[in-house]
Every structure is written in structure tokens, then in C-alpha cells.
PDB file of N, CA and C in Angstrom:
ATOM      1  N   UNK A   1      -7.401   1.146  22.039  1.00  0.00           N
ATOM      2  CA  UNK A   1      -6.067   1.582  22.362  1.00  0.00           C
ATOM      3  C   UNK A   1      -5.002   0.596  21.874  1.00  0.00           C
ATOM      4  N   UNK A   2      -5.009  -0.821  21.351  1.00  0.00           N
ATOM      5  CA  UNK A   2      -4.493  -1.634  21.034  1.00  0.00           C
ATOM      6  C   UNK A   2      -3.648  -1.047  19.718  1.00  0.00           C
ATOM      7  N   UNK A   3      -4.874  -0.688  19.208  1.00  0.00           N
ATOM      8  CA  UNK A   3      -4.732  -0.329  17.630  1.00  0.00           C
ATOM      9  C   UNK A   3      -3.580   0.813  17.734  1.00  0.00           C
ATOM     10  N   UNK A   4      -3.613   1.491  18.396  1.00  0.00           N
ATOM     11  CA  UNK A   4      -3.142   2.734  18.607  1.00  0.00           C
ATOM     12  C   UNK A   4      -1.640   2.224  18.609  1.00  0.00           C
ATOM     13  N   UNK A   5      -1.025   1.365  19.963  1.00  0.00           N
ATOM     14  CA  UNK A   5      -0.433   1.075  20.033  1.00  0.00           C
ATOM     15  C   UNK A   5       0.616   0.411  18.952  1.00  0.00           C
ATOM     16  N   UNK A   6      -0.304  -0.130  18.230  1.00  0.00           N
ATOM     17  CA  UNK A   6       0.808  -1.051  16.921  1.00  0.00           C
ATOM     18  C   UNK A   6       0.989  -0.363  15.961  1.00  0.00           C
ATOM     19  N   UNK A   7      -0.040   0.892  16.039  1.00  0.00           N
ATOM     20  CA  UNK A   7       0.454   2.125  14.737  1.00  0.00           C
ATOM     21  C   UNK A   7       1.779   2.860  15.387  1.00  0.00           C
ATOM     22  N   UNK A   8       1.726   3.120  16.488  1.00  0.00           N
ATOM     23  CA  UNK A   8       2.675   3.636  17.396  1.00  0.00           C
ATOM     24  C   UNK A   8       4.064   3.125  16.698  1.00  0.00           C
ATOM     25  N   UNK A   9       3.972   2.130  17.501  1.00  0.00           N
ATOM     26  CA  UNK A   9       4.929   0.991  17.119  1.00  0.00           C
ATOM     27  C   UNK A   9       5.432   1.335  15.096  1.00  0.00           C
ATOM     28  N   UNK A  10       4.458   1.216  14.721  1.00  0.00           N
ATOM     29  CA  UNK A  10       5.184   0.716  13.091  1.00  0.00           C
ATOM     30  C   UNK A  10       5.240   1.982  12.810  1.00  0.00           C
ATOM     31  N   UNK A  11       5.827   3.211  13.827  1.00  0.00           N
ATOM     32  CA  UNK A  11       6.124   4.865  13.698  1.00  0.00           C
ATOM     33  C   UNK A  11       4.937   5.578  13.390  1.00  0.00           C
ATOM     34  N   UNK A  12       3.810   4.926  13.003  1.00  0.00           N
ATOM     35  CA  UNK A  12       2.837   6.333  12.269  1.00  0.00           C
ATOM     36  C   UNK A  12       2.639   7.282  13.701  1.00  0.00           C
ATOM     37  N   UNK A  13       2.078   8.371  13.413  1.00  0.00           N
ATOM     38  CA  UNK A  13       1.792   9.274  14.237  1.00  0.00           C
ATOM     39  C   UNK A  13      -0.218   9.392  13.749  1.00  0.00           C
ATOM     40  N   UNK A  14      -0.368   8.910  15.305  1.00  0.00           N
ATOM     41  CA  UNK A  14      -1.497   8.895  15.702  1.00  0.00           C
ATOM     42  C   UNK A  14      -2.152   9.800  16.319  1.00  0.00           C
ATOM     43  N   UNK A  15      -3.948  10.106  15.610  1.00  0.00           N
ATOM     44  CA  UNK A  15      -4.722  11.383  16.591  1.00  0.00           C
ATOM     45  C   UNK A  15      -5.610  10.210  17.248  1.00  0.00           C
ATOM     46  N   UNK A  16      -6.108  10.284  18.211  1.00  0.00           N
ATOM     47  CA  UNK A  16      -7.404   9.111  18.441  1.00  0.00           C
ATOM     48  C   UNK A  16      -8.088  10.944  19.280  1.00  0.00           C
ATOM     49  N   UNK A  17      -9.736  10.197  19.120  1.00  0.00           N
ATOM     50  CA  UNK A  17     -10.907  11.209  19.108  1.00  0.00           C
ATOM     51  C   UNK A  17     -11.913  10.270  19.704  1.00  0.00           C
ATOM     52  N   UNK A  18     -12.705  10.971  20.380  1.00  0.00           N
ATOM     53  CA  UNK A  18     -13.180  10.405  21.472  1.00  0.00           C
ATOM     54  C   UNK A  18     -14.703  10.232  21.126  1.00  0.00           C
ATOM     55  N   UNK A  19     -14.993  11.320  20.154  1.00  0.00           N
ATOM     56  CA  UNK A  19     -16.507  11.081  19.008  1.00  0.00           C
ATOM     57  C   UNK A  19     -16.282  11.358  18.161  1.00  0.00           C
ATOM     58  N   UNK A  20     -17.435  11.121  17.236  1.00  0.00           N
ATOM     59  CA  UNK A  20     -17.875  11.386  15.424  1.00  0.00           C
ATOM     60  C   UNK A  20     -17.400  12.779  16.059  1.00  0.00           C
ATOM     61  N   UNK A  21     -18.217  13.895  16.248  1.00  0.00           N
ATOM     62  CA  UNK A  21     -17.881  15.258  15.924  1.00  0.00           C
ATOM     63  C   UNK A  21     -16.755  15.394  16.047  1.00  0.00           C
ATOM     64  N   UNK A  22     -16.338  15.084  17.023  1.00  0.00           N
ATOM     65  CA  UNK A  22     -14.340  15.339  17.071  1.00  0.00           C
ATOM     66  C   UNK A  22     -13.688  15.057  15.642  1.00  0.00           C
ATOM     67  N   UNK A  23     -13.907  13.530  15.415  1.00  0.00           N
ATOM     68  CA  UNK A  23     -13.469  13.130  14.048  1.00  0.00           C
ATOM     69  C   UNK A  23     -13.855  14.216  13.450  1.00  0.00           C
ATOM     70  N   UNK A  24     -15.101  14.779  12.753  1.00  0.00           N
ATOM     71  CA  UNK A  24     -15.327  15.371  11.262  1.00  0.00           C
ATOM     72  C   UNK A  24     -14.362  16.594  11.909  1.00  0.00           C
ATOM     73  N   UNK A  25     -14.783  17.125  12.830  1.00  0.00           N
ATOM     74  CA  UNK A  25     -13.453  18.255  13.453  1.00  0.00           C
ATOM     75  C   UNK A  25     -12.267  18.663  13.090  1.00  0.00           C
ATOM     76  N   UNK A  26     -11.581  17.000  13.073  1.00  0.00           N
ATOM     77  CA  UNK A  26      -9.949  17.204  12.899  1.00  0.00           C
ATOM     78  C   UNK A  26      -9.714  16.282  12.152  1.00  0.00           C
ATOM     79  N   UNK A  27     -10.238  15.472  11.102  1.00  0.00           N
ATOM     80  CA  UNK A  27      -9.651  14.685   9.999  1.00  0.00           C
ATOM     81  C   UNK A  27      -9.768  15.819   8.738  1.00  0.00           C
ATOM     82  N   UNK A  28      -8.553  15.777   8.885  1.00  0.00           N
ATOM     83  CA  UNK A  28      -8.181  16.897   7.448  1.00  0.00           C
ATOM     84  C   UNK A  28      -7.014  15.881   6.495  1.00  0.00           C
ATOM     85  N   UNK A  29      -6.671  16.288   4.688  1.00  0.00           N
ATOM     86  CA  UNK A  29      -6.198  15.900   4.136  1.00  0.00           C
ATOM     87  C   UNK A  29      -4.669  15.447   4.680  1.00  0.00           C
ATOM     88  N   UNK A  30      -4.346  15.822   5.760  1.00  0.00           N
ATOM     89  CA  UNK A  30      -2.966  15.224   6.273  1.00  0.00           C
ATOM     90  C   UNK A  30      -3.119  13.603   6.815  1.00  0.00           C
ATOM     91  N   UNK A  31      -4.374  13.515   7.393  1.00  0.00           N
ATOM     92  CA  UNK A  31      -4.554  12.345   7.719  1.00  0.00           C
ATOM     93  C   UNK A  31      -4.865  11.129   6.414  1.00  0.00           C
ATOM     94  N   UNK A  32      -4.002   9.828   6.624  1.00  0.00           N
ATOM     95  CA  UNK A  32      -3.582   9.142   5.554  1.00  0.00           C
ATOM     96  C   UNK A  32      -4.708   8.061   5.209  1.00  0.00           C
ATOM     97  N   UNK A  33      -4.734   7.521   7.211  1.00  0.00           N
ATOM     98  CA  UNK A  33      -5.934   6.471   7.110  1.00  0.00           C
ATOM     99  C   UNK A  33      -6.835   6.570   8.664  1.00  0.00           C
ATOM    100  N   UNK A  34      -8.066   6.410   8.658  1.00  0.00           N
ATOM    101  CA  UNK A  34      -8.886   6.626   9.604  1.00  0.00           C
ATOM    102  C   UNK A  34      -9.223   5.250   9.528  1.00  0.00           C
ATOM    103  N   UNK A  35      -9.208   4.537  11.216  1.00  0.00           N
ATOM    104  CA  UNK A  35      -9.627   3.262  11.368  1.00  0.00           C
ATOM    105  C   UNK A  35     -10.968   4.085  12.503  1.00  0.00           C
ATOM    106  N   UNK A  36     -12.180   3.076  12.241  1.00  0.00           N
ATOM    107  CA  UNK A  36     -13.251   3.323  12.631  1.00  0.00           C
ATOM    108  C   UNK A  36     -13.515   2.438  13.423  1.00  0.00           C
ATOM    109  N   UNK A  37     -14.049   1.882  14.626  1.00  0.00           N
ATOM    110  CA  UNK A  37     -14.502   0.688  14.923  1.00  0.00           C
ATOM    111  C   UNK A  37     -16.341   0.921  14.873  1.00  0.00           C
ATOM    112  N   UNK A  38     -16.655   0.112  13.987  1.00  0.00           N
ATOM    113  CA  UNK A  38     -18.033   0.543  13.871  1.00  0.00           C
ATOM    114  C   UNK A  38     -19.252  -0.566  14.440  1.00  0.00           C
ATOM    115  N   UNK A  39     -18.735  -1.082  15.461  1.00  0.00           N
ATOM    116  CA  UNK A  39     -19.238  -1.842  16.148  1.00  0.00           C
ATOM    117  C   UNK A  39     -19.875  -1.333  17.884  1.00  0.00           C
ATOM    118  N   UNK A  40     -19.896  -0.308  18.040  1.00  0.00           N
ATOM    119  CA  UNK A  40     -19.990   0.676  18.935  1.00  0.00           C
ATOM    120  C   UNK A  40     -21.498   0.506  19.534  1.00  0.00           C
ATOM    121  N   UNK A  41     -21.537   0.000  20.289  1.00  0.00           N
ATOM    122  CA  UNK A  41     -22.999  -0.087  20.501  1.00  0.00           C
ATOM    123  C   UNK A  41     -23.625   1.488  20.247  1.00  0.00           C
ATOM    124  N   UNK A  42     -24.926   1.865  20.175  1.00  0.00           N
ATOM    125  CA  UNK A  42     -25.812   3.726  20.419  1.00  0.00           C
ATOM    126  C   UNK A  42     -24.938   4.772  19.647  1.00  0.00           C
ATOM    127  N   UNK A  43     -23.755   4.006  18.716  1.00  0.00           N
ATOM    128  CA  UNK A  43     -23.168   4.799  17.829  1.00  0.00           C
ATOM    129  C   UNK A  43     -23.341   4.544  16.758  1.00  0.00           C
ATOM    130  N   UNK A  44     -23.590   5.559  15.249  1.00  0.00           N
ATOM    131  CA  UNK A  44     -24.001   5.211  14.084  1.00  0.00           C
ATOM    132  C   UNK A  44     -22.542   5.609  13.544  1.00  0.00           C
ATOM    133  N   UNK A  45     -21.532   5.061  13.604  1.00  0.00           N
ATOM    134  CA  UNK A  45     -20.405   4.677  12.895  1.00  0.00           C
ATOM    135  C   UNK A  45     -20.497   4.770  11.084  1.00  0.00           C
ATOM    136  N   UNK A  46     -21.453   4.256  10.822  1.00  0.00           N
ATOM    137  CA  UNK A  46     -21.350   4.432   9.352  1.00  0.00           C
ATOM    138  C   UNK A  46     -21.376   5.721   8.891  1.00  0.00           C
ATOM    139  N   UNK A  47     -22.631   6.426   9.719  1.00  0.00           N
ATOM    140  CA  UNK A  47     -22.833   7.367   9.100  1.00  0.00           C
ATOM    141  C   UNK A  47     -21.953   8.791   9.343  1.00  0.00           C
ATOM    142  N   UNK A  48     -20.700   8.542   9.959  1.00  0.00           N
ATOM    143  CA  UNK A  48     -19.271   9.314   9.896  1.00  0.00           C
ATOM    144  C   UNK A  48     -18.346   9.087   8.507  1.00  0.00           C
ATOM    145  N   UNK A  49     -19.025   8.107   8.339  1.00  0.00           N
ATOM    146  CA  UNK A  49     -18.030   7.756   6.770  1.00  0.00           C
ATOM    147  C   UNK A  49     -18.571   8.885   6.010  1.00  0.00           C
ATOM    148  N   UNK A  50     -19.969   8.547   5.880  1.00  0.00           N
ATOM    149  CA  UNK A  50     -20.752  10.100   4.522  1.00  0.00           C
ATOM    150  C   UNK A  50     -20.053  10.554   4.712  1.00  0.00           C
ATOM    151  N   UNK A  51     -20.406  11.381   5.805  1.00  0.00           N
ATOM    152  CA  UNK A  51     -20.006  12.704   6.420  1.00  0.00           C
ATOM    153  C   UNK A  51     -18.712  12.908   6.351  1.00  0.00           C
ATOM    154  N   UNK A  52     -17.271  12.373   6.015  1.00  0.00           N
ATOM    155  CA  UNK A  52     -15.921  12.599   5.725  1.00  0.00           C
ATOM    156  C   UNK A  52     -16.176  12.638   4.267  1.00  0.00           C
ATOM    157  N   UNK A  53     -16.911  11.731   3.144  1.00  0.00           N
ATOM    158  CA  UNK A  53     -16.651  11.650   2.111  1.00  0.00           C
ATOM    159  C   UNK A  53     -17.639  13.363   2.034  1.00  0.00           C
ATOM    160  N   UNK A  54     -18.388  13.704   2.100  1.00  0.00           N
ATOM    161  CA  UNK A  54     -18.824  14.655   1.922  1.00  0.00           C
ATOM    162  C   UNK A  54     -17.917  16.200   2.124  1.00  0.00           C
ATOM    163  N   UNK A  55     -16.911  15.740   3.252  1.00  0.00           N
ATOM    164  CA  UNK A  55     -15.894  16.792   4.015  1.00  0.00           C
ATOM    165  C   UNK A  55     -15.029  17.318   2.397  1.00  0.00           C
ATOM    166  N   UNK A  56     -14.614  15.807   1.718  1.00  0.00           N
ATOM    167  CA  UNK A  56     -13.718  15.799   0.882  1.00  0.00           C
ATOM    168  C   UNK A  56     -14.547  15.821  -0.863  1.00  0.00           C
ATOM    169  N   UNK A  57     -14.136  16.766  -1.233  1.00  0.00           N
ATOM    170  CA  UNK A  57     -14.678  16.812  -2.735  1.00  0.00           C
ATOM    171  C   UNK A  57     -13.964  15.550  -3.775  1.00  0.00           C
ATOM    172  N   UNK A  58     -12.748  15.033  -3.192  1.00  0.00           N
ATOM    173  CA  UNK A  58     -12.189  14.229  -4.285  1.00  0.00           C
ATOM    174  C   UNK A  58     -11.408  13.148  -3.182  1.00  0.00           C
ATOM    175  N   UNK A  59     -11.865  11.857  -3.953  1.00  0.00           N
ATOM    176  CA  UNK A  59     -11.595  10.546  -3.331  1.00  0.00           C
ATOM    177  C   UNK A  59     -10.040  10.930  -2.471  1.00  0.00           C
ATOM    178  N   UNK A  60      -9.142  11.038  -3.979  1.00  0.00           N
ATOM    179  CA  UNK A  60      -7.741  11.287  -3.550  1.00  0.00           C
ATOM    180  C   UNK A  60      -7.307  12.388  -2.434  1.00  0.00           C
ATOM    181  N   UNK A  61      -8.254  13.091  -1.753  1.00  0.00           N
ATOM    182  CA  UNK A  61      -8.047  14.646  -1.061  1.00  0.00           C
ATOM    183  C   UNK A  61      -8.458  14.105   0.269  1.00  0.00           C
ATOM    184  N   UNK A  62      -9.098  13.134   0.504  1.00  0.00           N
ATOM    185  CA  UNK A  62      -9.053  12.408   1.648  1.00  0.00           C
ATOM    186  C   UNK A  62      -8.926  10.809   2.589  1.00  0.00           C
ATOM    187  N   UNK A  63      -8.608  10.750   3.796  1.00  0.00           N
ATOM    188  CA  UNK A  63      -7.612   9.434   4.271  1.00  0.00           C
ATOM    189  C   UNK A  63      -8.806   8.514   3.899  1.00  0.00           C
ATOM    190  N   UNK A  64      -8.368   7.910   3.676  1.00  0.00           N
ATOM    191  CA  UNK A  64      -8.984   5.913   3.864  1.00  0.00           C
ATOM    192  C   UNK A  64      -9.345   5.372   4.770  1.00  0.00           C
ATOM    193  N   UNK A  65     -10.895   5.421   5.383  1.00  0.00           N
ATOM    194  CA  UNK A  65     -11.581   4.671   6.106  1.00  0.00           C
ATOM    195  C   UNK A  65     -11.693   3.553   6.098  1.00  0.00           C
ATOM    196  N   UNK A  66     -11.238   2.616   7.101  1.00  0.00           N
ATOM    197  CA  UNK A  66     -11.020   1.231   7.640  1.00  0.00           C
ATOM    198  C   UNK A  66     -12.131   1.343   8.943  1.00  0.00           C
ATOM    199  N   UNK A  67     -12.587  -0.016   8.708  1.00  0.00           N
ATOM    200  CA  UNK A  67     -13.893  -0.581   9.575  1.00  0.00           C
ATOM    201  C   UNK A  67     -13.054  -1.100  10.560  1.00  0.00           C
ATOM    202  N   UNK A  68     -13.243  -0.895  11.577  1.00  0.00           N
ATOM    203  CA  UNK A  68     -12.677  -2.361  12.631  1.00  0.00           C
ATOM    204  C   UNK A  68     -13.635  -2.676  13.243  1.00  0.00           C
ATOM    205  N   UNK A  69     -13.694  -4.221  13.217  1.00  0.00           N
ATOM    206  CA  UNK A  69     -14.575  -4.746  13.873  1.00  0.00           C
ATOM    207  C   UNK A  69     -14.745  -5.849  13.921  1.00  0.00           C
ATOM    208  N   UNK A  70     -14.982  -6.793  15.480  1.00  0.00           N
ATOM    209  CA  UNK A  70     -15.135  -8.288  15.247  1.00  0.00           C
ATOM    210  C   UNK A  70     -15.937  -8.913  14.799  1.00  0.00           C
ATOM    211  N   UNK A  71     -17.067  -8.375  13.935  1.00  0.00           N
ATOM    212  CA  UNK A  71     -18.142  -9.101  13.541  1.00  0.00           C
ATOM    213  C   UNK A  71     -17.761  -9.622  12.596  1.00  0.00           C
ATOM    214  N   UNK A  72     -17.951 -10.888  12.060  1.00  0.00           N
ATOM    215  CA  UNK A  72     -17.338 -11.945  11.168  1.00  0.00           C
ATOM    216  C   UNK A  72     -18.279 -11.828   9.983  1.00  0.00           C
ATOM    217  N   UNK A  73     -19.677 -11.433  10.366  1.00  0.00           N
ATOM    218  CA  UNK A  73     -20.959 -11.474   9.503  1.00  0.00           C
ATOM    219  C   UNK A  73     -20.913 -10.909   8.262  1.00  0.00           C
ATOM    220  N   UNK A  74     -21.088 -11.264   7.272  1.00  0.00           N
ATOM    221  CA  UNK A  74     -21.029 -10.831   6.028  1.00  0.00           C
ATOM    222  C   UNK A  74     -21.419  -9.473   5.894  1.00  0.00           C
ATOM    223  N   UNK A  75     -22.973  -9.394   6.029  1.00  0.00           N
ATOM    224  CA  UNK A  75     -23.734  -7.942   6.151  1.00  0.00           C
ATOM    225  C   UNK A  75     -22.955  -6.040   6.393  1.00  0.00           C
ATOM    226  N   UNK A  76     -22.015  -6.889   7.567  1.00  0.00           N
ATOM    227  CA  UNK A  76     -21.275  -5.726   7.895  1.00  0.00           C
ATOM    228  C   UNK A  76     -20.233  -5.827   7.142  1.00  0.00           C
ATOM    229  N   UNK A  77     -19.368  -6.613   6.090  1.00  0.00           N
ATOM    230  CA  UNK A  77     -18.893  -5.819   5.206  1.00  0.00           C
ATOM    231  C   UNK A  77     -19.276  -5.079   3.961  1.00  0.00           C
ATOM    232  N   UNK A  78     -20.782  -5.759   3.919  1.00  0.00           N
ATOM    233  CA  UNK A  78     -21.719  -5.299   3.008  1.00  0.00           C
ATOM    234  C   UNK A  78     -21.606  -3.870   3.172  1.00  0.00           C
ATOM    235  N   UNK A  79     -22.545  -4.239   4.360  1.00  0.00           N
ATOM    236  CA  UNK A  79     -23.018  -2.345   4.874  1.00  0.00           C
ATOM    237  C   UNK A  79     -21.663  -1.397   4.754  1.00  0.00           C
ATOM    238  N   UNK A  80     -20.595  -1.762   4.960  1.00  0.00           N
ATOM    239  CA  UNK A  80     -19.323  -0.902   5.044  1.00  0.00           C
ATOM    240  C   UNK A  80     -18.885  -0.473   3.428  1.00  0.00           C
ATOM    241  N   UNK A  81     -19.111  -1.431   2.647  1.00  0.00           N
ATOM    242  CA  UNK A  81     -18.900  -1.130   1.737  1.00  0.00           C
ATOM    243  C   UNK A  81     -20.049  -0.081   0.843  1.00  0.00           C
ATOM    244  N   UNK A  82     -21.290  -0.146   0.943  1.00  0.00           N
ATOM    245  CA  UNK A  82     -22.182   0.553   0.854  1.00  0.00           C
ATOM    246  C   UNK A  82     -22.300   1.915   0.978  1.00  0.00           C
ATOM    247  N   UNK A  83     -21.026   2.166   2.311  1.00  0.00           N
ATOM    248  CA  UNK A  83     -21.351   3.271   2.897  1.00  0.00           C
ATOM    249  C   UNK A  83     -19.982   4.003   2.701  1.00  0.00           C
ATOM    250  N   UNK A  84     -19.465   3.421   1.538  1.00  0.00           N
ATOM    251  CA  UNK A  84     -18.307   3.737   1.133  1.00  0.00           C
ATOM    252  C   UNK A  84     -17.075   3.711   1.990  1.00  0.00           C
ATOM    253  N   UNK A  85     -16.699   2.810   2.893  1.00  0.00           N
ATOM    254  CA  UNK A  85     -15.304   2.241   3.571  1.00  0.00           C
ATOM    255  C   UNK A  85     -14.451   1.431   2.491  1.00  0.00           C
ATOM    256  N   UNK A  86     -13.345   2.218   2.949  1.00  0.00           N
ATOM    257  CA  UNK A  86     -12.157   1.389   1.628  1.00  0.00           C
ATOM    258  C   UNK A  86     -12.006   0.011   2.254  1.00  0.00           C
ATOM    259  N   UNK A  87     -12.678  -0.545   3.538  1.00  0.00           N
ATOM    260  CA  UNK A  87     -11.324  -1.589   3.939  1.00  0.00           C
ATOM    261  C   UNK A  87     -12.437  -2.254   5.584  1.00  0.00           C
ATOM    262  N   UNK A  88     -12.204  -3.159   5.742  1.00  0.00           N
ATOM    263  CA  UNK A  88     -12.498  -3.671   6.626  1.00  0.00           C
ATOM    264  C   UNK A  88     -12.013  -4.330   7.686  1.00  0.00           C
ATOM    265  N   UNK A  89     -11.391  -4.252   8.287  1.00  0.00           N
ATOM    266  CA  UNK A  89      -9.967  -4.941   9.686  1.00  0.00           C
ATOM    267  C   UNK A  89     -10.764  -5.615  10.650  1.00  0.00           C
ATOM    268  N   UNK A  90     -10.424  -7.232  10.643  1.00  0.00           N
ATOM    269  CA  UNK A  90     -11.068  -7.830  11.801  1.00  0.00           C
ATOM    270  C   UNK A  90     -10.086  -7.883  13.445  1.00  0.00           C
ATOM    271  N   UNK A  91     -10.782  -7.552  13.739  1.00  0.00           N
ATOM    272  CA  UNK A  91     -10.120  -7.601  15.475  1.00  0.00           C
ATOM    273  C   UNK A  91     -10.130  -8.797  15.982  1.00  0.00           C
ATOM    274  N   UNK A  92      -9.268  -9.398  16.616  1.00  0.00           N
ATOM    275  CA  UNK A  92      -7.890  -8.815  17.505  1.00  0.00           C
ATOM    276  C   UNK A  92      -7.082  -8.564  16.232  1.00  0.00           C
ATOM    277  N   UNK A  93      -6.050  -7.818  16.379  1.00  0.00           N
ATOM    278  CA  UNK A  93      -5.001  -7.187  15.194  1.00  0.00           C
ATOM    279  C   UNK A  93      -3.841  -7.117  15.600  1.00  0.00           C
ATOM    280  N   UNK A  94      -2.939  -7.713  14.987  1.00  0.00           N
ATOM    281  CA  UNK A  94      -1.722  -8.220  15.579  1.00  0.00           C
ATOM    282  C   UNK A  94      -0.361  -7.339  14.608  1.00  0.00           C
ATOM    283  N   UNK A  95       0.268  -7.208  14.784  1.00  0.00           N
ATOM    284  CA  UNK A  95       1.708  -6.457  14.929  1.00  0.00           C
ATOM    285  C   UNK A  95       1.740  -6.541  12.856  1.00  0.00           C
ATOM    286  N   UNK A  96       2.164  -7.956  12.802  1.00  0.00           N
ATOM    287  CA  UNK A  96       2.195  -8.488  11.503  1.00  0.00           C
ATOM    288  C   UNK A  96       1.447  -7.774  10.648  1.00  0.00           C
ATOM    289  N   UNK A  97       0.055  -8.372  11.181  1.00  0.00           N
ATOM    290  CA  UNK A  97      -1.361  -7.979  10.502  1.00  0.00           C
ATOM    291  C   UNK A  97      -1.431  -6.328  10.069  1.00  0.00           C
ATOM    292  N   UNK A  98      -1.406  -5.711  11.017  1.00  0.00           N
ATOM    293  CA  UNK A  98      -1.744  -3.984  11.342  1.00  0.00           C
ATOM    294  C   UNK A  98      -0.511  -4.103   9.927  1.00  0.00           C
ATOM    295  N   UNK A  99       0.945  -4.386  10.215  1.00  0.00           N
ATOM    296  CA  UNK A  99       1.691  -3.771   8.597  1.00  0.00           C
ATOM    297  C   UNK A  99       1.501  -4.114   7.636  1.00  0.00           C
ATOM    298  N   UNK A 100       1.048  -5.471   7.713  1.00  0.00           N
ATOM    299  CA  UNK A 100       0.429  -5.610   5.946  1.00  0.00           C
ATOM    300  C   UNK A 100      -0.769  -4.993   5.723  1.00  0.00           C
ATOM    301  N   UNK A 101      -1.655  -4.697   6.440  1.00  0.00           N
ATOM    302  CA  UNK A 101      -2.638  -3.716   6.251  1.00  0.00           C
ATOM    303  C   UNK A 101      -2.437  -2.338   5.760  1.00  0.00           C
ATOM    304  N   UNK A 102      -1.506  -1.729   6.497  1.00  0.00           N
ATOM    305  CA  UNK A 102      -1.345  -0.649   6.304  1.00  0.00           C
ATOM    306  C   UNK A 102      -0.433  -0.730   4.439  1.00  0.00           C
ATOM    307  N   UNK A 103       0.575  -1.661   4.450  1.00  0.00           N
ATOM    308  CA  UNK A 103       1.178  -1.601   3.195  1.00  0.00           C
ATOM    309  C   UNK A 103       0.055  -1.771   2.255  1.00  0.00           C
ATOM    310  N   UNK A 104      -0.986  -2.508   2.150  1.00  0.00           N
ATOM    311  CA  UNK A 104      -1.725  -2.688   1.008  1.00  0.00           C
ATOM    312  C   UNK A 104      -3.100  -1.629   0.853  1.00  0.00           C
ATOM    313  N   UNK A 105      -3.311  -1.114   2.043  1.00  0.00           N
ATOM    314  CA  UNK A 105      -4.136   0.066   2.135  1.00  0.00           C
ATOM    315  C   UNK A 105      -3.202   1.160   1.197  1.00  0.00           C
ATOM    316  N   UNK A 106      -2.246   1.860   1.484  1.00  0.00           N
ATOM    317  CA  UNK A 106      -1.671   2.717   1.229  1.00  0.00           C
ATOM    318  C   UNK A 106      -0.640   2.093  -0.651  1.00  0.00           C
ATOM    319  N   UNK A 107      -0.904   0.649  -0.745  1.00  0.00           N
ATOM    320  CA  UNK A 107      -0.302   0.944  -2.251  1.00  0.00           C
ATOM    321  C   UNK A 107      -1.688   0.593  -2.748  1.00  0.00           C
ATOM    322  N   UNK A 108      -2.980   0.069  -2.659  1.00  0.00           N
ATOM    323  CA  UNK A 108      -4.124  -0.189  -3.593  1.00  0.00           C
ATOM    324  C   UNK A 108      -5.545   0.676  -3.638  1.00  0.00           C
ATOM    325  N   UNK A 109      -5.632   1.487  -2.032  1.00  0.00           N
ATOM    326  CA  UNK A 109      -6.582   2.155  -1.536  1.00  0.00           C
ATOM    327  C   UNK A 109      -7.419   0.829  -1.359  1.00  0.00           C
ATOM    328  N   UNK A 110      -7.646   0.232  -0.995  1.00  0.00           N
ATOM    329  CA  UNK A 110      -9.080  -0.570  -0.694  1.00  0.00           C
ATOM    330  C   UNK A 110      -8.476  -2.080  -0.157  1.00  0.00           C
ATOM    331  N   UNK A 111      -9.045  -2.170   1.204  1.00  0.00           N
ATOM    332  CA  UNK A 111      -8.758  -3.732   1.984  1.00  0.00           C
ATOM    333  C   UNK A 111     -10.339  -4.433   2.319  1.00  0.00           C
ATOM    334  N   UNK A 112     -10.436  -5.225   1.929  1.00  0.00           N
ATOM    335  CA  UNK A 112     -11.503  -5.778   2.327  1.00  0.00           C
ATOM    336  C   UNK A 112     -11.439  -7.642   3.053  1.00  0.00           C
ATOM    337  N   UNK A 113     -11.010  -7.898   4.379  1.00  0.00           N
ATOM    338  CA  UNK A 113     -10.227  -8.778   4.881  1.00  0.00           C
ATOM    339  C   UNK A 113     -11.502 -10.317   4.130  1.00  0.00           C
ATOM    340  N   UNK A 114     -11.386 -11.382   4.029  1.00  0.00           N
ATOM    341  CA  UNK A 114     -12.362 -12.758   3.659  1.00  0.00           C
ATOM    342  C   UNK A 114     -12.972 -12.084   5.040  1.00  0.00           C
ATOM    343  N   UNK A 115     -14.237 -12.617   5.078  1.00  0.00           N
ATOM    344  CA  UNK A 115     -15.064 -12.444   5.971  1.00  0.00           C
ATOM    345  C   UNK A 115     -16.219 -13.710   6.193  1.00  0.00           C
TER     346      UNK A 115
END
């Protein structure tokens, strides 16, 4: 809900979804960027990424999946990237942070924070 809040804040208009099925549900081409936290314990987080890239026939026709997550560990930006995530956001995420994120997500498509 943090996250939510500072998108709030820097005006975007936010859906938050309570599971994967919800997500594949209601992420349609209006949506710009999907932050994931894929650190979820008994949740397979990655494998919602396929499953959007699969939703969308063309890179450009759908939002930009961002990882959030405090794991510092290399592996998991590995695996994120693997599993085709544009971007990786380490938590806690601060006011600053969340807008330069969002500015360089939205002019390069792809964030991948040092890890």
C-alpha cells in the first residue's frame, strides 16, 4: 500500500488486485506499468509475468512489469530478468525514488536498480 500511495501522490491513477487472476483479468493495454512484488511467500509471481507477455502479442501493446522486492540477491534479478521483467525496484521506495523510476521506466522501457 506504500507503493500505492506515492503513485497516488505523483497523480498516476492506480488499480491494485488482490491476485495473479485478478491481475491477468484487468491489466489491459491502458495500463502503463505493473509493479509486482514478487517476493510473496506460496506465490509464483514470476510466472504472472508469462502470462501478461503472452496476454499481449507485441512488447509495445503492453504495460511494463516492475519487480518489487527487498531481496538484494543477485539471482532474483537474474530470475526477473529471465522471465522477462523490464525493471526491478528495491523496497523501501521513497517519494524521490518511485519518480525517477517511473521517468526512466516510461522514457527507456527497462529499469534494472545495482543490486
Amino acid at each position: 500500500m506504500v507503493t500505492k500511495g506515492l503513485l497516488v501522490h505523483l497523480g498516476c491513477e492506480v488499480t491494485t488486485v488482490s491476485s495473479n487472476e485478478e491481475c491477468l483479468r484487468v491489466v489491459s493495454h491502458e495500463h502503463r506499468v505493473v509493479f509486482m512484488d514478487v517476493c510473496t511467500p506460496g506465490v509464483e509471481n514470476y510466472q504472472i509475468a508469462l502470462r501478461i507477455h503472452e496476454k499481449f502479442t507485441k512488447r509495445h501493446q503492453r504495460p511494463l512489469l516492475v519487480a518489487l522486492t527487498g531481496n538484494t540477491d543477485k539471482s532474483t534479478k537474474e530470475k526477473c530478468m529471465s522471465f522477462g521483467l523490464d525493471g526491478v525496484l528495491l523496497k523501501p521506495v521513497s517519494l524521490d525514488n518511485m519518480r525517477n523510476v517511473l521517468s526512466d521506466l516510461l522514457e527507456h522501457r527497462v529499469l534494472y536498480e545495482a543490486m
